[in-house]
N, C-alpha and C. Protein backbone atom coordinates (compact mmCIF):
# COMPACT_ATOMS: atom_id res chain seq x y z
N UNK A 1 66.80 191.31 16.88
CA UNK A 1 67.20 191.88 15.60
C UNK A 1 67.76 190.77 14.72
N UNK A 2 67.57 190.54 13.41
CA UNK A 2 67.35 189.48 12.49
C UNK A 2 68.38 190.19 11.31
N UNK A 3 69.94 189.49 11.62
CA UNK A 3 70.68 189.72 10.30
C UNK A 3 71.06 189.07 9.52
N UNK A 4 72.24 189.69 8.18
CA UNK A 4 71.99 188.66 6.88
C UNK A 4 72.46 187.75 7.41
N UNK A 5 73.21 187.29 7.96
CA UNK A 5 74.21 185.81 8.21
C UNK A 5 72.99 185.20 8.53
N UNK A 6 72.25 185.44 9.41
CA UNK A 6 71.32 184.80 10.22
C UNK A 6 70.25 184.18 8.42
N UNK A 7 69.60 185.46 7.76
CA UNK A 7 69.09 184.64 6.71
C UNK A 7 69.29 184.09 5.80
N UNK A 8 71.10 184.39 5.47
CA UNK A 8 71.73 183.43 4.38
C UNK A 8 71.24 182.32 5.36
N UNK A 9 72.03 181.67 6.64
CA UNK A 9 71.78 180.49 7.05
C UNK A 9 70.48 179.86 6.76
N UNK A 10 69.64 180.60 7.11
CA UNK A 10 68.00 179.59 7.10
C UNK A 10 67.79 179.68 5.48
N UNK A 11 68.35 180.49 4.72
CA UNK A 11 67.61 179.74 2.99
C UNK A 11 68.43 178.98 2.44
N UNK A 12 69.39 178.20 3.48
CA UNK A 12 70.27 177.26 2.96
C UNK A 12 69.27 176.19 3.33
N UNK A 13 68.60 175.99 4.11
CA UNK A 13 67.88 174.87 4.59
C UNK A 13 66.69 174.53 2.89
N UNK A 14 66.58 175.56 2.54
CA UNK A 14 65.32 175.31 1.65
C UNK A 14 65.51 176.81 0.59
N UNK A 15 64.40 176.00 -0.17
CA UNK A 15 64.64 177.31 -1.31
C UNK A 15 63.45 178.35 -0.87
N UNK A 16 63.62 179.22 -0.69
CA UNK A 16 62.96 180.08 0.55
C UNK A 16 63.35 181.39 0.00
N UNK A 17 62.38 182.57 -0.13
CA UNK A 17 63.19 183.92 -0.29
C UNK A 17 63.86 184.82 0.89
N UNK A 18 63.97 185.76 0.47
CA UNK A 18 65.04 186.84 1.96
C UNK A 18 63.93 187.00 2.56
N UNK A 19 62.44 187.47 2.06
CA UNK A 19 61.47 187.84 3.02
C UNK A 19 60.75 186.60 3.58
N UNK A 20 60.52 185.76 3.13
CA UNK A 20 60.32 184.10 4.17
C UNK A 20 61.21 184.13 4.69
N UNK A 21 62.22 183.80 4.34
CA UNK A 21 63.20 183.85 5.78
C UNK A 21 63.29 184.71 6.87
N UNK A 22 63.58 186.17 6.48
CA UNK A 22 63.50 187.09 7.21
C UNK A 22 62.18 187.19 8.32
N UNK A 23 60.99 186.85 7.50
CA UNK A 23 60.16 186.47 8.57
C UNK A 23 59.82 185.43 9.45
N UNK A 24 60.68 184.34 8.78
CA UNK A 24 60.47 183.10 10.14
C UNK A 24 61.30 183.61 11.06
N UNK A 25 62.06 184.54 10.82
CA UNK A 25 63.62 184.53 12.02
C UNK A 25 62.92 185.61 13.05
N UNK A 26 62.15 186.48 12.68
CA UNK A 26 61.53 187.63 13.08
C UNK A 26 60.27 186.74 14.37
N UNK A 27 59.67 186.36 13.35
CA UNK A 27 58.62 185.54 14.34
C UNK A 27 59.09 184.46 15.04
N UNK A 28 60.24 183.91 15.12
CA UNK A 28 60.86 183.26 15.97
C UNK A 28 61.86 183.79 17.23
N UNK A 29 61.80 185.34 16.60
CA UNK A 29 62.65 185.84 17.95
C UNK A 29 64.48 185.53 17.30
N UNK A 30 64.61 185.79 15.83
CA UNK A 30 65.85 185.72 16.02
C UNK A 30 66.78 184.17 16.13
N UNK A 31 65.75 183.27 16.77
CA UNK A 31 66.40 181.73 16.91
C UNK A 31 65.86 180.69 15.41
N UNK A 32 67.33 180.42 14.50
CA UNK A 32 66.96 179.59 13.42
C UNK A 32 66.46 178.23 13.78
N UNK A 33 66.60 177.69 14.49
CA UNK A 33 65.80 176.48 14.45
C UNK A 33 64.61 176.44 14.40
N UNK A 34 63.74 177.81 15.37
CA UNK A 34 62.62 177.61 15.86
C UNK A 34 62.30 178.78 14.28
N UNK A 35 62.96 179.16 13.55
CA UNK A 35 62.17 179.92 12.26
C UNK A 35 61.83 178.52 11.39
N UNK A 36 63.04 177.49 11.68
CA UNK A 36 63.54 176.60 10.55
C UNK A 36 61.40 175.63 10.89
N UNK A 37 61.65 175.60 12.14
CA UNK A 37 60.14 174.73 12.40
C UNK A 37 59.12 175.37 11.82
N UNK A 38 59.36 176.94 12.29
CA UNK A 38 58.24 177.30 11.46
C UNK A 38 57.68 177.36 10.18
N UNK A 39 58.99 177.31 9.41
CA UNK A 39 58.63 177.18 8.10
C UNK A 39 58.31 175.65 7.11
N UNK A 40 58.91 174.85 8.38
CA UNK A 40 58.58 173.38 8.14
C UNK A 40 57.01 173.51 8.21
N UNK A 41 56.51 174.03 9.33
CA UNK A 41 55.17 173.71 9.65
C UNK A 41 54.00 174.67 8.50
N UNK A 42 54.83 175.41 8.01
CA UNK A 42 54.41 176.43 6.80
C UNK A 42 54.03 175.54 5.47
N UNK A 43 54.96 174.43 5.41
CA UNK A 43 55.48 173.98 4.17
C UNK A 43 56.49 174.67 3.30
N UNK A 44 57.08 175.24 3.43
CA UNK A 44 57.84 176.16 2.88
C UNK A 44 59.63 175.22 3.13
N UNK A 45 59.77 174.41 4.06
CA UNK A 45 60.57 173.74 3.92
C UNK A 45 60.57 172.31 4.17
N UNK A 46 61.10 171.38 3.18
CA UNK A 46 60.62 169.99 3.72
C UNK A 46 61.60 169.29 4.96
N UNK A 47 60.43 168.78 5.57
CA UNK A 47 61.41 167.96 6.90
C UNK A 47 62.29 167.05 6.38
N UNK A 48 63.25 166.76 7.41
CA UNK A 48 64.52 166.05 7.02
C UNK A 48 63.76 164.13 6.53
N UNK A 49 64.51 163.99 5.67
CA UNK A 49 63.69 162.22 5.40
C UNK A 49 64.42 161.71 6.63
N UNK A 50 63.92 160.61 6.90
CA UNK A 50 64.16 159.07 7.52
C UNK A 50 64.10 159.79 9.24
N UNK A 51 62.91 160.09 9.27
CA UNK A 51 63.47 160.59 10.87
C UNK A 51 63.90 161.66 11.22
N UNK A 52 64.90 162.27 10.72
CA UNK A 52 65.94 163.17 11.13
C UNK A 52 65.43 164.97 11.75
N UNK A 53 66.21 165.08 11.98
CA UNK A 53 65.59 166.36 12.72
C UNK A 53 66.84 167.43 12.27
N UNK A 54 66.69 168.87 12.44
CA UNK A 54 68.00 169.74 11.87
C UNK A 54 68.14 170.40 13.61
N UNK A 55 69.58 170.69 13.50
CA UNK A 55 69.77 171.27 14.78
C UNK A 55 70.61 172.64 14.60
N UNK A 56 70.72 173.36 15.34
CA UNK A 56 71.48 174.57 15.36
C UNK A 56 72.89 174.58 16.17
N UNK A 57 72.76 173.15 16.65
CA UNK A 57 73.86 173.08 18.11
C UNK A 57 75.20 173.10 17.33
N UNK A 58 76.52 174.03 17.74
CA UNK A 58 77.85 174.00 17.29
C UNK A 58 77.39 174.79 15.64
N UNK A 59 76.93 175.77 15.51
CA UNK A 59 76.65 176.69 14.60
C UNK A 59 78.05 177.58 14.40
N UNK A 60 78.90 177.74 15.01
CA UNK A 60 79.71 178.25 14.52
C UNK A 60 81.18 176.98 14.47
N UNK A 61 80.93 176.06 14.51
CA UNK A 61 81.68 175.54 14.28
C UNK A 61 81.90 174.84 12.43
N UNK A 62 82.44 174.04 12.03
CA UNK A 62 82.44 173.66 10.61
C UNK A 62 81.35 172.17 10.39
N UNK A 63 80.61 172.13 9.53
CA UNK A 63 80.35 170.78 9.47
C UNK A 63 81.31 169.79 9.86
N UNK A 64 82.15 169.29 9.45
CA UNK A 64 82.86 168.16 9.92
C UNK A 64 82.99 168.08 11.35
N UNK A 65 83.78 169.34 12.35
CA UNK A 65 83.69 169.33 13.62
C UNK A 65 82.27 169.06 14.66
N UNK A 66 80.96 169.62 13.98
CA UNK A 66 79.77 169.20 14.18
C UNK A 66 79.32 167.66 14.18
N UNK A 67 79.69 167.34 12.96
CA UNK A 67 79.03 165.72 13.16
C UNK A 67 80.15 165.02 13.57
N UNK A 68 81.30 165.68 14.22
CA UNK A 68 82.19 164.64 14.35
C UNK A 68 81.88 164.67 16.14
N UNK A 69 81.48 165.69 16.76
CA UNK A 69 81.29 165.78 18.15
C UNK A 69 79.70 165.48 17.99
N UNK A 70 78.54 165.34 17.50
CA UNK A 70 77.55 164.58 17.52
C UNK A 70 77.83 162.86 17.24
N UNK A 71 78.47 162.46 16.30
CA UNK A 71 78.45 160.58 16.83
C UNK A 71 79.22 160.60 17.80
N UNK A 72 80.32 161.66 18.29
CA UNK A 72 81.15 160.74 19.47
C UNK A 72 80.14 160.50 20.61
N UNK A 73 79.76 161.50 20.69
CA UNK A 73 78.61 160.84 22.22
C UNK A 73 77.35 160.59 21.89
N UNK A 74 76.66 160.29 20.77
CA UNK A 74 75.55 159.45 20.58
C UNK A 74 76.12 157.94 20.04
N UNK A 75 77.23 157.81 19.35
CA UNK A 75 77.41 156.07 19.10
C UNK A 75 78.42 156.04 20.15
N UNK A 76 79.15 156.65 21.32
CA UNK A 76 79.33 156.10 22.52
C UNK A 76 78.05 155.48 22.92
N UNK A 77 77.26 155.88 23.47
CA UNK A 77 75.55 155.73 24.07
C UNK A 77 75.10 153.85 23.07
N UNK A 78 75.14 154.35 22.05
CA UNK A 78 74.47 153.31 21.45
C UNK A 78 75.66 152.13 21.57
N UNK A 79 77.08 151.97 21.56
CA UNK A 79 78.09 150.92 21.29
C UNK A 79 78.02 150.50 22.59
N UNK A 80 77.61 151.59 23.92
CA UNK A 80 77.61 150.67 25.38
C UNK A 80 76.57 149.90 25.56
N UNK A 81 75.14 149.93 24.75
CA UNK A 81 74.11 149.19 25.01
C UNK A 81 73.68 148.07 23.73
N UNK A 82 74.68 148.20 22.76
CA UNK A 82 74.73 147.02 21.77
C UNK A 82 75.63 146.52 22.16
N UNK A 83 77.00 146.51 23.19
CA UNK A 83 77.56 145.42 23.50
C UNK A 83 77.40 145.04 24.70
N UNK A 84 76.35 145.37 25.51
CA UNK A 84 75.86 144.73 26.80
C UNK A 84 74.75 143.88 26.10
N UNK A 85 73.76 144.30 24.93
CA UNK A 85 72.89 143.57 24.18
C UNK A 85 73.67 142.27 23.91
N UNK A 86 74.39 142.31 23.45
CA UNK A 86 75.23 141.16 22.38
C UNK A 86 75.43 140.70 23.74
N UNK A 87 76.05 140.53 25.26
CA UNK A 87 77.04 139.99 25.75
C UNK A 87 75.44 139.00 26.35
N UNK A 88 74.20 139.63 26.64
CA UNK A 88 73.02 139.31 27.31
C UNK A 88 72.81 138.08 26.11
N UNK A 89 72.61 138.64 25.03
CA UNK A 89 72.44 137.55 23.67
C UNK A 89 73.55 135.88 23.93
N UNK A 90 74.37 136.41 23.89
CA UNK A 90 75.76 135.00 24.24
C UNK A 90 74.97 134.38 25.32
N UNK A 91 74.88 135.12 26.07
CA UNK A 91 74.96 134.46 27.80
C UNK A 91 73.83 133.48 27.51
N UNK A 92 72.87 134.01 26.96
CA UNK A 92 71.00 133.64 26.99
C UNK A 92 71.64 132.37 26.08
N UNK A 93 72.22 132.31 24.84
CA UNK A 93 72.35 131.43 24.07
C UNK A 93 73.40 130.32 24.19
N UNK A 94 74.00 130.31 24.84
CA UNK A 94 75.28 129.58 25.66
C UNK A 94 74.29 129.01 26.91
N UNK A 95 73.25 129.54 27.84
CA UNK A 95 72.91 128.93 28.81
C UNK A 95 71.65 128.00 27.87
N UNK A 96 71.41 128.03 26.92
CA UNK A 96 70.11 127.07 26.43
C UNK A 96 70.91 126.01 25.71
N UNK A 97 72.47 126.45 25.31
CA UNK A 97 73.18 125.21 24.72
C UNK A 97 73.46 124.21 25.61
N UNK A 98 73.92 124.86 27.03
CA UNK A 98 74.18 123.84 28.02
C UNK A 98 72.83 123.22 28.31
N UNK A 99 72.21 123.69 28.22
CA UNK A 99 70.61 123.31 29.14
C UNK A 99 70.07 121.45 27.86
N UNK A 100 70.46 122.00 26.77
CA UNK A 100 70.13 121.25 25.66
C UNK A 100 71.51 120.26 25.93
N UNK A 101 72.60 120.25 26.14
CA UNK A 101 73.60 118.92 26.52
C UNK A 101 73.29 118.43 27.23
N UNK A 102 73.23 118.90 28.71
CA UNK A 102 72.75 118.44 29.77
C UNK A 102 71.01 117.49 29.66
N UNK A 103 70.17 118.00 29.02
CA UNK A 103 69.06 117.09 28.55
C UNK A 103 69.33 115.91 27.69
N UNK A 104 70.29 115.65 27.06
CA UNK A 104 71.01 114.67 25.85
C UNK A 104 72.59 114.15 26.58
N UNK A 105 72.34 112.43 25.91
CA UNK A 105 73.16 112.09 27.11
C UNK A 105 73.78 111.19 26.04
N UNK A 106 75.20 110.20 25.87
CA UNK A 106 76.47 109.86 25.49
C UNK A 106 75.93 108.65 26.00
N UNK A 107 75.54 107.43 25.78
CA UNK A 107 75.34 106.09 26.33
C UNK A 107 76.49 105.59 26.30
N UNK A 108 76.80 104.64 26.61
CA UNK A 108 78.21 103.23 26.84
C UNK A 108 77.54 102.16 26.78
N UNK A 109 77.31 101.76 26.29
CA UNK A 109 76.95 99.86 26.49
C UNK A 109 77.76 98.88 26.03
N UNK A 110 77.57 98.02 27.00
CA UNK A 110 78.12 95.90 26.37
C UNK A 110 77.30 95.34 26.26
N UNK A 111 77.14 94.37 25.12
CA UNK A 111 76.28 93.51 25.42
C UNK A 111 74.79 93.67 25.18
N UNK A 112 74.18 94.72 25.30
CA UNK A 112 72.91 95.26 25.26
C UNK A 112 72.45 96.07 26.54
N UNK A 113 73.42 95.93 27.41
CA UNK A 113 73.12 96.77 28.80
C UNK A 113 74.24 98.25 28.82
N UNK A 114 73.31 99.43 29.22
CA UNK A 114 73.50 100.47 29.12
C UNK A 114 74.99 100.05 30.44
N UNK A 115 76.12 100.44 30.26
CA UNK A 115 77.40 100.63 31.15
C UNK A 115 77.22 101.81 31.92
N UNK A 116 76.95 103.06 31.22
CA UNK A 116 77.23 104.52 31.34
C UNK A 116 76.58 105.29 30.64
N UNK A 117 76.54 106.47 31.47
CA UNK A 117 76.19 107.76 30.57
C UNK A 117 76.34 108.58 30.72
N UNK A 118 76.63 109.69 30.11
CA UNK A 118 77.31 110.84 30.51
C UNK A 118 76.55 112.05 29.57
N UNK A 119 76.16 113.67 30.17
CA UNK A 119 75.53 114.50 29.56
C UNK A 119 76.91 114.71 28.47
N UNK A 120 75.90 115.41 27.38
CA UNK A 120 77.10 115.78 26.32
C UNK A 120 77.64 116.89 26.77
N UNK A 121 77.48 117.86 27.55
CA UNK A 121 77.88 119.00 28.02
C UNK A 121 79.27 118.54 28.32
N UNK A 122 79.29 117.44 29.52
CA UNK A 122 80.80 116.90 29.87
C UNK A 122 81.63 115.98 28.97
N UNK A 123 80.65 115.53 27.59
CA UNK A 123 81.16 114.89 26.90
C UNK A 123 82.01 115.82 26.01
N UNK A 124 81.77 116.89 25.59
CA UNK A 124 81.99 118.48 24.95
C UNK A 124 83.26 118.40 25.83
N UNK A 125 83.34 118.56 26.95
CA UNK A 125 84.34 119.56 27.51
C UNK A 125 85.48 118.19 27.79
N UNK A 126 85.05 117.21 27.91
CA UNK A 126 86.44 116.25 27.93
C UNK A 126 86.94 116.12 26.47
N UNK A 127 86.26 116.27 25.28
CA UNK A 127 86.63 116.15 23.65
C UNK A 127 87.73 117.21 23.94
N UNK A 128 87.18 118.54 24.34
CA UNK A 128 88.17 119.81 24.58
C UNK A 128 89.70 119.44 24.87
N UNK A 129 89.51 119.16 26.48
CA UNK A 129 90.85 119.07 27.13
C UNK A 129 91.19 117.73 27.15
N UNK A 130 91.01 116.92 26.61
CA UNK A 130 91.09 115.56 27.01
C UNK A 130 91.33 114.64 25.53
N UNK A 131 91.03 115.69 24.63
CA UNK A 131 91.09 114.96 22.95
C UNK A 131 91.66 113.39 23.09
N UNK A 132 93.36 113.75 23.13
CA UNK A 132 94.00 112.67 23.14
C UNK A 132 93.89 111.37 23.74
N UNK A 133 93.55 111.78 24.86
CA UNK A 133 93.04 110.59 25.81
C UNK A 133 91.57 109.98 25.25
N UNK A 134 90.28 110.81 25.26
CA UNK A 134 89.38 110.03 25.22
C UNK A 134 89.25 109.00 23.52
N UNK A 135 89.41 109.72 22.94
CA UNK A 135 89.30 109.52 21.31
C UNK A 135 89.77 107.71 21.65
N UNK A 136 91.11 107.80 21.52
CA UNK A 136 91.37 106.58 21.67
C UNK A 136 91.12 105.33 22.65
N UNK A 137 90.88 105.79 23.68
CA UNK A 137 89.68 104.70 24.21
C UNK A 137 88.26 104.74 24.05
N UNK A 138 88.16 105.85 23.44
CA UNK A 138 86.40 105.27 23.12
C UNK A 138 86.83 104.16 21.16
N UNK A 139 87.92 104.16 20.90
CA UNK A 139 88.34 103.09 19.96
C UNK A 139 88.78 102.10 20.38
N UNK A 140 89.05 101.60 21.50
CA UNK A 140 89.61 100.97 22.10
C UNK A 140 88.48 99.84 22.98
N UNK A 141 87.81 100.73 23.36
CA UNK A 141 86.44 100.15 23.90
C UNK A 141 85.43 99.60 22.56
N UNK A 142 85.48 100.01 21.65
CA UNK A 142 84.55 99.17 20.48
C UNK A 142 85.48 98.25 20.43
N UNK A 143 86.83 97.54 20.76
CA UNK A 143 87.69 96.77 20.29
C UNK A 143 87.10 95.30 21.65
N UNK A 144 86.90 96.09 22.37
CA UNK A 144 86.30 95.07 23.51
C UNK A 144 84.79 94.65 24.13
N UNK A 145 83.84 95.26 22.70
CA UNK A 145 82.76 94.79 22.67
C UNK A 145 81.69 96.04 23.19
N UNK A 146 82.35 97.02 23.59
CA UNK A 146 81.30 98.34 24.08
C UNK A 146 80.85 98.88 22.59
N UNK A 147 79.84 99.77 22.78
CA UNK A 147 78.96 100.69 21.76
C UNK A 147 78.92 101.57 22.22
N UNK A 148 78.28 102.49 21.30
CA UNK A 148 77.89 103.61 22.04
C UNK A 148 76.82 104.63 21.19
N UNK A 149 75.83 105.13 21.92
CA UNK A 149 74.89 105.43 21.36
C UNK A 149 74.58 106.93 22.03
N UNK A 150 73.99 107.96 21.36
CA UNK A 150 73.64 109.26 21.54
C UNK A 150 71.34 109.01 22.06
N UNK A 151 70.99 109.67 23.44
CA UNK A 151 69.77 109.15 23.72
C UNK A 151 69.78 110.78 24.16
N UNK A 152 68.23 110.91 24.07
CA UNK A 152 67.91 112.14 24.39
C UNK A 152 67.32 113.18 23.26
N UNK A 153 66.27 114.34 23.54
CA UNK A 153 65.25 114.57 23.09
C UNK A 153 65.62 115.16 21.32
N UNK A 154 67.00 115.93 21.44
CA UNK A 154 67.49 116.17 20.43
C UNK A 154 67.82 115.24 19.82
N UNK A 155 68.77 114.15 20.57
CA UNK A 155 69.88 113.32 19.62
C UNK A 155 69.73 111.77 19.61
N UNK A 156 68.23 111.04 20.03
CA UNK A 156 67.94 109.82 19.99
C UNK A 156 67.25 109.54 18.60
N UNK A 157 67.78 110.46 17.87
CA UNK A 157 67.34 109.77 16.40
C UNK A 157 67.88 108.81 15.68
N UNK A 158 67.34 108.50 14.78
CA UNK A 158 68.42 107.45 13.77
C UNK A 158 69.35 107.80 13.21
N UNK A 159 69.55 108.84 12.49
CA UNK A 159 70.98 108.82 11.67
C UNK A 159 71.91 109.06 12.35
N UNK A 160 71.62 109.73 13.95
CA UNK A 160 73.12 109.81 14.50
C UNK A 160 73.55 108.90 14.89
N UNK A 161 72.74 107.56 15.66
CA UNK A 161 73.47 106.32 16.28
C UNK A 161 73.83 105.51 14.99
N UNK A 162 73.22 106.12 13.80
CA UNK A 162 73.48 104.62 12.79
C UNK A 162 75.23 104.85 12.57
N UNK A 163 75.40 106.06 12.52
CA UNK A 163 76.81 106.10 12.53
C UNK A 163 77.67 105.60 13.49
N UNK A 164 77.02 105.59 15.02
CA UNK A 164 78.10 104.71 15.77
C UNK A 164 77.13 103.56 15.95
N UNK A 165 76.54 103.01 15.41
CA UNK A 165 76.49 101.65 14.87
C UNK A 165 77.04 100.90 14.03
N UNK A 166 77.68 101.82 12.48
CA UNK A 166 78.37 101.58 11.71
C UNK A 166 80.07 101.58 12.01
N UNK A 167 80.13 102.40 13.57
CA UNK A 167 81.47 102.27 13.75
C UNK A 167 81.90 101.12 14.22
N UNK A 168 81.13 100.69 15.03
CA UNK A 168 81.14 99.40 15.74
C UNK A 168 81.05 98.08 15.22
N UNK A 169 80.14 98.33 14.06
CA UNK A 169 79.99 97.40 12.86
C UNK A 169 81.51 97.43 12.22
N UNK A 170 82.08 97.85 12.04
CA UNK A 170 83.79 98.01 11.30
C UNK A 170 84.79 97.55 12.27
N UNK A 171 84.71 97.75 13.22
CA UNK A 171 85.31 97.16 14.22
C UNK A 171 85.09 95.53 14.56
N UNK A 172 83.37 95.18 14.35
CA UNK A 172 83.48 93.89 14.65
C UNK A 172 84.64 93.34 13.41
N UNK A 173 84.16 93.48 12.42
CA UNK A 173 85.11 93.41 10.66
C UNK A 173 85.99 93.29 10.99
N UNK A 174 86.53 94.18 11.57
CA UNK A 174 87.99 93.56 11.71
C UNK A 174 88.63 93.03 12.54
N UNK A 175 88.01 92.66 13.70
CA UNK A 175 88.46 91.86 14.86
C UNK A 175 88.03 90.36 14.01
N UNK A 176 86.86 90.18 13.40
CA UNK A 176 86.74 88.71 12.60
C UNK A 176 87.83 88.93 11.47
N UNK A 177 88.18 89.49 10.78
CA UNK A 177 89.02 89.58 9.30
C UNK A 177 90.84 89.24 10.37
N UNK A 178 90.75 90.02 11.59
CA UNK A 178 92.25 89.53 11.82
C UNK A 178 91.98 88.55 12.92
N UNK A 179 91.29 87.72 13.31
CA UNK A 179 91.32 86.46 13.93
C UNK A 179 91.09 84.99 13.03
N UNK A 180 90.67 85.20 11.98
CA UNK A 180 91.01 83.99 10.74
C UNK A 180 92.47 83.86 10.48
């Protein structure tokens, strides 16, 4: 049995008369969703844009209480698998940064002979904890004739060593400018 509440509700969906309505609800058995399809499939009402679908679920409750208990447990669902996404994203992109230090390496030389070398990965993580200390002996070491040069697939280009070429170059400068 098909009453008014029942067809005020469905000609809110669309501009629809009492007897379209009354008869989708009839030929649906009374259930508005399944009148609401039918009259979608009629043309008589247009489907929701972007996707969307209409539901009947929490019908006696108020709009606000409705969509407020529909995102809690659909963007629960979606916030647990965009931040396992994101954490998979870091991990993937953090393991190709190391992979890329570890391929690229920190030279030491005197003289023209390679001293040392060290991946930048560990060169990274002693800058970290070690600031104070290394900084000043890797200034300390251009003071006693070492260089130092960046080799490897990323970082054996020119403009990065010209800079610690140019450091070293300033350093000779002034070991000649204060020994006159």
């Amino acid at each position: 049995m098909v009453n008014l509440e029942q067809v005020e509700k469905l000609r809110q969906y669309g501009d629809i008369t009492y007897d379209q309505a009354k008869r989708a609800l009839e030929d649906a058995g009374g259930d508005i969703l399944e009148a609401i399809i039918v009259l979608e499939k009629e043309g008589l009402i247009n489907k929701p844009q972007n996707g969307g679908y209409h539901s009947s679920k929490n019908e006696g409750a108020s709009k606000d209480e409705s969509s407020q208990s529909e995102k809690t447990s659909s963007e629960t669902e979606d916030e647990g698998r965009s931040f396992s996404e994101l954490v998979e994203k870091f991990f993937a992109g953090f393991g190709k940064l190391v992979k890329r230090g570890n391929q690229n390496h920190f030279q030491i030389a005197k003289d023209g002979e390679v001293v040392s070398h060290i991946s930048l990965t560990i060169l990274v993580l002693l800058l970290v904890f070690a600031f104070w200390l290394i900084v000043p002996l890797a200034i300390v070491g251009l003071f006693f004739g070492y260089s130092y040069s960046f080799k490897g697939p990323d970082l054996g280009k020119e403009g990065v060593n010209k800079v610690m070429d140019s450091a070293a170059e300033a350093v000779d400068k002034i070991k000649k400018e204060s020994g006159k």
